[in-house]
Protein backbone atom coordinates (compact mmCIF):
# COMPACT_ATOMS: atom_id res chain seq x y z
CA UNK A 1 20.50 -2.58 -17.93
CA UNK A 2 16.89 -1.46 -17.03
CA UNK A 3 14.36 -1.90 -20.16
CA UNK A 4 12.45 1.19 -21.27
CA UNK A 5 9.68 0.25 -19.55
CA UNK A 6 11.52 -0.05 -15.74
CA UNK A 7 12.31 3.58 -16.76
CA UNK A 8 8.88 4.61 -17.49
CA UNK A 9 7.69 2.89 -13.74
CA UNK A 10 10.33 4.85 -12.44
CA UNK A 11 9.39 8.15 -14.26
CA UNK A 12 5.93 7.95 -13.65
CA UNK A 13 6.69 7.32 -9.73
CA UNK A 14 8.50 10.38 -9.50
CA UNK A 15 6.21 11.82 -11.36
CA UNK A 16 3.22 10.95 -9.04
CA UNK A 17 4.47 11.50 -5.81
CA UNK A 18 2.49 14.06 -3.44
CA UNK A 19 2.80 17.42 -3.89
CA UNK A 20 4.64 18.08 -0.83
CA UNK A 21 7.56 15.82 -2.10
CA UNK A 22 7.61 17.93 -5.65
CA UNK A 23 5.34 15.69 -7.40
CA UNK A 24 1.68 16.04 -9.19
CA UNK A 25 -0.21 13.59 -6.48
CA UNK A 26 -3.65 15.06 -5.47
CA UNK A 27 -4.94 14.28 -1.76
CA UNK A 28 -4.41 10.96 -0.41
CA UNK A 29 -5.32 8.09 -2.02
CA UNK A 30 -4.94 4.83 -0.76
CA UNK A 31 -5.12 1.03 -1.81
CA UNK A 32 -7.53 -0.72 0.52
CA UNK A 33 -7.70 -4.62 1.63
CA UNK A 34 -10.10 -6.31 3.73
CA UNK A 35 -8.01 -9.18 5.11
CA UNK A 36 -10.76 -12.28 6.76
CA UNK A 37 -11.09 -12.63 10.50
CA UNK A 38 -10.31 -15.79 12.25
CA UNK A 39 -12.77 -18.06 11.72
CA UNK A 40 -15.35 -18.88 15.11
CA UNK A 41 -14.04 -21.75 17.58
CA UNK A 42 -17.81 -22.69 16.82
CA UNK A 43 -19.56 -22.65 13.55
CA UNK A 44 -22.58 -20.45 14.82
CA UNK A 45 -20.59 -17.49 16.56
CA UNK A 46 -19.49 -14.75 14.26
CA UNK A 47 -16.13 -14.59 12.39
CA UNK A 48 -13.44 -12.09 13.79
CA UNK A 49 -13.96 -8.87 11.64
CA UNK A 50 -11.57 -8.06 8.94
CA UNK A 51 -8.41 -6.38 9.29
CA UNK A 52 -7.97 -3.39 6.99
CA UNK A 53 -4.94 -2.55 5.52
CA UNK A 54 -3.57 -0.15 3.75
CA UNK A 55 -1.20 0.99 1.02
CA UNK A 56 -0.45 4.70 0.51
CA UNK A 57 -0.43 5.07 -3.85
CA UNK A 58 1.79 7.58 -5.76
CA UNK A 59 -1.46 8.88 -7.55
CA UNK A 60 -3.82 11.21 -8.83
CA UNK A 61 -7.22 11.30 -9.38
CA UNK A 62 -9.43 13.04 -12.16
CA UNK A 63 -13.21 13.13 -13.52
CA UNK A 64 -13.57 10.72 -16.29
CA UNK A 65 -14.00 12.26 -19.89
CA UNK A 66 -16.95 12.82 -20.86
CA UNK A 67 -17.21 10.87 -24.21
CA UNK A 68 -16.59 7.63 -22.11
CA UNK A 69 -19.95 8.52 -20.10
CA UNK A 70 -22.61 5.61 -21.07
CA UNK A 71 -20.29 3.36 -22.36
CA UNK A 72 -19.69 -0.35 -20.20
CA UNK A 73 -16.93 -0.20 -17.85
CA UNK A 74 -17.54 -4.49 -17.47
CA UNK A 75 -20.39 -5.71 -18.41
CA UNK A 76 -23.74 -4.36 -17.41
CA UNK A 77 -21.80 -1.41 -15.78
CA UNK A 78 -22.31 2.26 -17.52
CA UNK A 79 -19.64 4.76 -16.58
CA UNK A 80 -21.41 7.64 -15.53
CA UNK A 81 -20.29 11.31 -15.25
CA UNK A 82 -19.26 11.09 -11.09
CA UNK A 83 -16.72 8.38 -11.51
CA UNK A 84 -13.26 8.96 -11.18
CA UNK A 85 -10.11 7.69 -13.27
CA UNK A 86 -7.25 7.35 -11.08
CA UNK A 87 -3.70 7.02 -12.38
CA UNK A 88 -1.33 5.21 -9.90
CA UNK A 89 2.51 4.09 -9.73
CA UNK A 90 3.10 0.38 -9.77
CA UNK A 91 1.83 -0.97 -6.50
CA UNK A 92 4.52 -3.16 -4.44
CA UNK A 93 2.87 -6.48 -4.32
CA UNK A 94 0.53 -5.77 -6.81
CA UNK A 95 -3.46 -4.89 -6.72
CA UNK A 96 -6.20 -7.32 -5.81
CA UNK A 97 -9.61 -7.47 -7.26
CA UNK A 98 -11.41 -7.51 -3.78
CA UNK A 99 -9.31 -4.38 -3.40
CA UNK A 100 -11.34 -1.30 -2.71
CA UNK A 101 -9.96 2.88 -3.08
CA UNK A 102 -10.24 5.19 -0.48
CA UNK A 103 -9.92 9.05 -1.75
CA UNK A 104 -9.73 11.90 0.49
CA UNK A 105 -11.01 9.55 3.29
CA UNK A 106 -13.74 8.25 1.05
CA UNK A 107 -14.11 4.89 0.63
CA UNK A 108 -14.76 4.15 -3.38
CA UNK A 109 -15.46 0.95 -5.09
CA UNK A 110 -12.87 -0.19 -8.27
CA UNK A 111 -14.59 -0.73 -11.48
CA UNK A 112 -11.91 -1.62 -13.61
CA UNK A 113 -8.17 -1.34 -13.40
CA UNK A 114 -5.81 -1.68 -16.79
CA UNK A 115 -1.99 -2.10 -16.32
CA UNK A 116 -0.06 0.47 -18.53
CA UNK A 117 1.79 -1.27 -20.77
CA UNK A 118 -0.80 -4.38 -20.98
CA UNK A 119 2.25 -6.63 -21.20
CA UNK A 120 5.83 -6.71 -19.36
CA UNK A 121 6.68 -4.35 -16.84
CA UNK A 122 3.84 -2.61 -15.63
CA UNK A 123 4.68 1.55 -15.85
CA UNK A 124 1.59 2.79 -14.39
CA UNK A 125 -1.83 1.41 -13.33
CA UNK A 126 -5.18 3.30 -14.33
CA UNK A 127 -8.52 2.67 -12.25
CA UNK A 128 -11.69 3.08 -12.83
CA UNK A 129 -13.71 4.09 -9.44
CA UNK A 130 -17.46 4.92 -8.16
């Protein structure tokens, strides 16, 4: 039997899906990873340049409130009034903090990310991006 919170994963993935599958997702939003080049044959040529991947997110994205503008996102890191909070279904495989966003073809940088439920089975994941 499937805990409350395998529900609520489930729930919020239906939830988030793009609008053109009956769900509340805005635009495209995607999960992006840098994976390393090959290193050189020899030390002073240049490394093989990074292979991007990407993972589609069931997600949405919105303008962060306003009373959270000036506080510290980590430290020595103000919110300010253009970032974006993006909500997100659980991620297969999981998120990684050399991650970046990319938004309606714009590439944005993660701030912060918080698992909902901070314990267990994760039901959602919210972001923090610039």
């Amino acid at each position: 039997m499937a805990d409350i919170f395998s529900d609520m994963a489930a729930v919020a993935t239906e939830l988030l899906a793009p609008a053109s599958e009956g769900g509340f997702g805005s635009g495209t939003i995607k999960l992006v990873r840098l994976i390393p080049g090959a290193a050189p044959a020899n030390e002073w040529d240049s490394p093989a340049p990074p292979t991007r991947q990407e993972i589609p997110l069931r997600a949405n994205a919105f303008g962060v409130h306003s009373n959270l503008v000036g506080t510290e996102a980590s430290p020595g890191v103000a919110i300010l009034a253009t970032d974006k909070r993006v909500v997100s279904a659980p991620i297969p495989g999981g998120y990684q903090p050399t991650d970046l966003m990319e938004i309606d073809g714009r590439l944005v940088t993660i701030l912060q990310v918080k698992n909902i439920v901070g314990a267990g089975t994760t039901s959602a994941i919210q972001f923090l991006v610039r």
